[in-house]
C-alpha atoms as a PDB file:
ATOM      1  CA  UNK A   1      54.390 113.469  92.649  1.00  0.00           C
ATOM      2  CA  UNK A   2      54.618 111.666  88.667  1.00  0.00           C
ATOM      3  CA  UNK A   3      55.014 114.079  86.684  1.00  0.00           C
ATOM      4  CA  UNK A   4      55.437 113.788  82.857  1.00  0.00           C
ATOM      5  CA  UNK A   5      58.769 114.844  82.139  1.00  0.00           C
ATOM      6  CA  UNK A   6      58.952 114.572  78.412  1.00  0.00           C
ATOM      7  CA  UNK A   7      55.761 116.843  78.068  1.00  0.00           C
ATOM      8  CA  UNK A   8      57.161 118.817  81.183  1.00  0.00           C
ATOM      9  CA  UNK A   9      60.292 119.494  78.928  1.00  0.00           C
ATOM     10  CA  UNK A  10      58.596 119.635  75.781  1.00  0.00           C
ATOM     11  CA  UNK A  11      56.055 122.606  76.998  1.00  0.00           C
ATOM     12  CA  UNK A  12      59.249 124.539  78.359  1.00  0.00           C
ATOM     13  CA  UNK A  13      61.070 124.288  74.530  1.00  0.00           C
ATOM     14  CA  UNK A  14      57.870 125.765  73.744  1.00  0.00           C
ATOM     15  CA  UNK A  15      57.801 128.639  76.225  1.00  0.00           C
ATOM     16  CA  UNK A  16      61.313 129.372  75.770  1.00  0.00           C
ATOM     17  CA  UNK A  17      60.935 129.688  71.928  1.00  0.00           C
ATOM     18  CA  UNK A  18      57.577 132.098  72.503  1.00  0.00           C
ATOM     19  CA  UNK A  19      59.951 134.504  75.047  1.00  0.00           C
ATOM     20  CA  UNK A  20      62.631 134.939  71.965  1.00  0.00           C
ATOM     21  CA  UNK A  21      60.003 135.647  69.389  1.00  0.00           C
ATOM     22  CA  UNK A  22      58.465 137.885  72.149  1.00  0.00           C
ATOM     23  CA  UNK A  23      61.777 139.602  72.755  1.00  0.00           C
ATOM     24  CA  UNK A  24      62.569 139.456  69.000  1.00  0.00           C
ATOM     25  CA  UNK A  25      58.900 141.294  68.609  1.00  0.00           C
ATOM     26  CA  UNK A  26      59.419 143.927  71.146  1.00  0.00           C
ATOM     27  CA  UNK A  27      62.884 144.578  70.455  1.00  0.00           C
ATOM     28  CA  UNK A  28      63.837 144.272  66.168  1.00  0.00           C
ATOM     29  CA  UNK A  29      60.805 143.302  64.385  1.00  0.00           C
ATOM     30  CA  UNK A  30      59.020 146.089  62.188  1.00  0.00           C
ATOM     31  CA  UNK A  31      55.263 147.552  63.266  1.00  0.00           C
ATOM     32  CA  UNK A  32      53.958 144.667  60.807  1.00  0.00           C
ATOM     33  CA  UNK A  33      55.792 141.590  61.963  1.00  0.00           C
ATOM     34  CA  UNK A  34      55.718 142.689  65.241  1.00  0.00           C
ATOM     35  CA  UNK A  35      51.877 142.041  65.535  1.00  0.00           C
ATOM     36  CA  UNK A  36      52.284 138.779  64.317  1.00  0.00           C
ATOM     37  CA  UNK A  37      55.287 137.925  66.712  1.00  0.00           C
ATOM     38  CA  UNK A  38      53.524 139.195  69.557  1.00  0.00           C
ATOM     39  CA  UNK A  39      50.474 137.220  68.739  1.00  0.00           C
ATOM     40  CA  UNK A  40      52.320 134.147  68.285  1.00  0.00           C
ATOM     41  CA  UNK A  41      54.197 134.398  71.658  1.00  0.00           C
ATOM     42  CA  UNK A  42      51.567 134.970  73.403  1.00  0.00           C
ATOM     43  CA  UNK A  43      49.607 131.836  72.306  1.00  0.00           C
ATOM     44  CA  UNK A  44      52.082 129.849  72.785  1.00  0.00           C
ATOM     45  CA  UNK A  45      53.192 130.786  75.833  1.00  0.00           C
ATOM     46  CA  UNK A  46      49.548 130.047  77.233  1.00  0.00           C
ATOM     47  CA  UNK A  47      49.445 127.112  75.641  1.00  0.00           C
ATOM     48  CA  UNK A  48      53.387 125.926  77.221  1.00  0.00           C
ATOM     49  CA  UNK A  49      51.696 126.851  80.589  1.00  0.00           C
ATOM     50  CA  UNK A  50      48.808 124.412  80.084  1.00  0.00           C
ATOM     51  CA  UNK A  51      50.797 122.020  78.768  1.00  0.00           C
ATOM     52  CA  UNK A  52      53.347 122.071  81.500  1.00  0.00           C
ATOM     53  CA  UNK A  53      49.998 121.508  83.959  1.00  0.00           C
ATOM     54  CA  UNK A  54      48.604 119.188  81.755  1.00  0.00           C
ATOM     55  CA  UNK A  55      52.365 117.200  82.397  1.00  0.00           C
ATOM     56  CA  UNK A  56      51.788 117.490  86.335  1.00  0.00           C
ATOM     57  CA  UNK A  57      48.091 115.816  85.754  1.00  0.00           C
ATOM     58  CA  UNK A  58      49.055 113.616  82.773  1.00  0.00           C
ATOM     59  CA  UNK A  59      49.999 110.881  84.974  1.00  0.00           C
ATOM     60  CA  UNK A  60      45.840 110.713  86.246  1.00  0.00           C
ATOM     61  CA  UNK A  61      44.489 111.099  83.127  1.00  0.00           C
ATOM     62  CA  UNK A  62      45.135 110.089  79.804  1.00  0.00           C
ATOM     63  CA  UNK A  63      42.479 112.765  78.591  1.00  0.00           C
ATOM     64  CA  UNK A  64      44.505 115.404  80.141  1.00  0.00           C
ATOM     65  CA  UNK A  65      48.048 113.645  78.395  1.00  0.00           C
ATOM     66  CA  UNK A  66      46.361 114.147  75.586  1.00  0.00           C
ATOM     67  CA  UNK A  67      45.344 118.029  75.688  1.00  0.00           C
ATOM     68  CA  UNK A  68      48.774 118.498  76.888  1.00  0.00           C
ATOM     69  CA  UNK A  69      49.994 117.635  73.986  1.00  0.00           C
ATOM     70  CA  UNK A  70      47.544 119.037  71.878  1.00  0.00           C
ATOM     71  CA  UNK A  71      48.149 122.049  73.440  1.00  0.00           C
ATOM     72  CA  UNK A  72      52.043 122.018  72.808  1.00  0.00           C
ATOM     73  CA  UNK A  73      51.545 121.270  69.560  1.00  0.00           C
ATOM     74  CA  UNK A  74      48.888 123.529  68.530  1.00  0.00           C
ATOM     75  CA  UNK A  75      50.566 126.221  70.277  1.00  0.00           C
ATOM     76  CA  UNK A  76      53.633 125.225  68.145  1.00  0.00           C
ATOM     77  CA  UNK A  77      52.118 125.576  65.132  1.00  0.00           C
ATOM     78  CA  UNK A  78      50.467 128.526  65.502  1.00  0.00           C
ATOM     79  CA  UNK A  79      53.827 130.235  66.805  1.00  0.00           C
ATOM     80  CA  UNK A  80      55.561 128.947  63.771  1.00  0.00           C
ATOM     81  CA  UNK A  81      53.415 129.942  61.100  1.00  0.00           C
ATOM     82  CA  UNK A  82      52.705 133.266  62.465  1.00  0.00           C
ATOM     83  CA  UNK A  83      56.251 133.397  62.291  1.00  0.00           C
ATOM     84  CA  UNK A  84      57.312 131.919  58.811  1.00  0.00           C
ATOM     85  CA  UNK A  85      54.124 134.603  57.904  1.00  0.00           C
ATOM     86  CA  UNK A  86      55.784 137.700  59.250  1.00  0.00           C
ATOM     87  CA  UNK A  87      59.602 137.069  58.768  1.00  0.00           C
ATOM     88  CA  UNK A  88      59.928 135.031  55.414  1.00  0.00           C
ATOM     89  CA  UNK A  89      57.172 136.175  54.028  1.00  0.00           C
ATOM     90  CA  UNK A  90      55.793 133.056  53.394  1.00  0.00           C
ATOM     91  CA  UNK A  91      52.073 134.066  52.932  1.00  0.00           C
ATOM     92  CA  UNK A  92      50.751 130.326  52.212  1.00  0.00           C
ATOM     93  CA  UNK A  93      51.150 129.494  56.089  1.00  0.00           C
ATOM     94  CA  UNK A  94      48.724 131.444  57.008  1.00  0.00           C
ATOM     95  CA  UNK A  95      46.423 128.952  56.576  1.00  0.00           C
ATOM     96  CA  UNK A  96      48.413 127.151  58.994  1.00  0.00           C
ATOM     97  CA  UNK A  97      47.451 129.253  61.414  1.00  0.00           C
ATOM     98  CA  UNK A  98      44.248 128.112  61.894  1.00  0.00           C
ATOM     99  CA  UNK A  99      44.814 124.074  62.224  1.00  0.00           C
ATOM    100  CA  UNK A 100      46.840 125.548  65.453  1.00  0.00           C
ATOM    101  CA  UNK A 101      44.285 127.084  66.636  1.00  0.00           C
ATOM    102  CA  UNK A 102      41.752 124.095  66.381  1.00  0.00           C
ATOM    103  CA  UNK A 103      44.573 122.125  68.067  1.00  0.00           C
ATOM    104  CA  UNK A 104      44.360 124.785  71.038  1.00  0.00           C
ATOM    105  CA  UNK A 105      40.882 125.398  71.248  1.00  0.00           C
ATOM    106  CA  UNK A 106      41.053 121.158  71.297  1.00  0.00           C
ATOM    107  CA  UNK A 107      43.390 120.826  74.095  1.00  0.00           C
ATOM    108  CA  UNK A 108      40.959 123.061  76.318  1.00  0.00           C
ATOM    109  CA  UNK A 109      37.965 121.098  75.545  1.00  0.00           C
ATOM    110  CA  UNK A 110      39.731 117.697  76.645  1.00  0.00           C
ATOM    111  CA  UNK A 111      41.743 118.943  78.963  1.00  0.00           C
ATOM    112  CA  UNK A 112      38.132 120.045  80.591  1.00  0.00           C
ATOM    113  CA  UNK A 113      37.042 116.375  80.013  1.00  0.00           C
ATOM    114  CA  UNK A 114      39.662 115.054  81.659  1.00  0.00           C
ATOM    115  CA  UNK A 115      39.640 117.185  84.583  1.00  0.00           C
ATOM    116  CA  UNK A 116      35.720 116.392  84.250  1.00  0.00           C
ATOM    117  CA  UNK A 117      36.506 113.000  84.919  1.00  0.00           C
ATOM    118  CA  UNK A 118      39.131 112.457  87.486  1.00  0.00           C
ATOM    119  CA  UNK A 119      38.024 111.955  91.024  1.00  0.00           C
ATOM    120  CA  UNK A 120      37.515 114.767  93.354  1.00  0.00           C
ATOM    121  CA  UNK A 121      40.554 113.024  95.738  1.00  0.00           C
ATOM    122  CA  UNK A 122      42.840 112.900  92.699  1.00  0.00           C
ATOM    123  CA  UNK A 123      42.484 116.823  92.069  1.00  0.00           C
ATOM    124  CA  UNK A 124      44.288 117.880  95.937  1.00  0.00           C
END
């Protein structure tokens, strides 16, 4: 099995980044900033999981190498300025927020393309 290691690797910086800002959430954030941890985390940690299936697919499907990294990305993002909202106080990326969510939202979409797309004996 080809599997895309440097989006493989990528998604798992992501997911390990998500599990400290969960653990920082759960553990030392305030009631305020820990809704906005939380929320973060778990985005991106959905988003490292696709990401890390979208690396297993990638090499079938340049539609699904794409969401993959849309999905990294976008769940980056989103982490981040959730993040930069709730512990630096930096209000401005809050509207941030958002473009990671479109970046999400467009990693499903062509992720669902490509999987539209590749040939029933390519998907077993």
């Amino acid at each position: 099995m080809t599997v895309n290691r440097f989006l493989a690797v990528t998604a798992c910086g992501l997911g390990a980044l998500c599990v400290l800002l969960g653990a920082f959430a759960a553990h030392g954030a305030g009631p305020q900033v820990k809704t906005l941890l939380t929320t973060g985390a778990h985005y991106g940690l959905i988003h490292a999981l696709l990401t890390v299936v979208a690396a297993v697919l990638a090499p079938r499907s340049s539609a699904i190498l794409w969401a993959g990294w849309l999905a990294v990305i976008g769940g980056a993002v989103f982490a981040l300025s959730l993040t930069l909202v709730g512990l630096a106080g930096l209000r401005a990326m809050g509207a941030v927020a958002p473009i990671g969510g479109l970046l999400m939202i467009a990693a499903w979409l062509l992720f669902a393309y490509g999987a539209f797309r590749m040939r029933p004996s390519n998907l077993s």
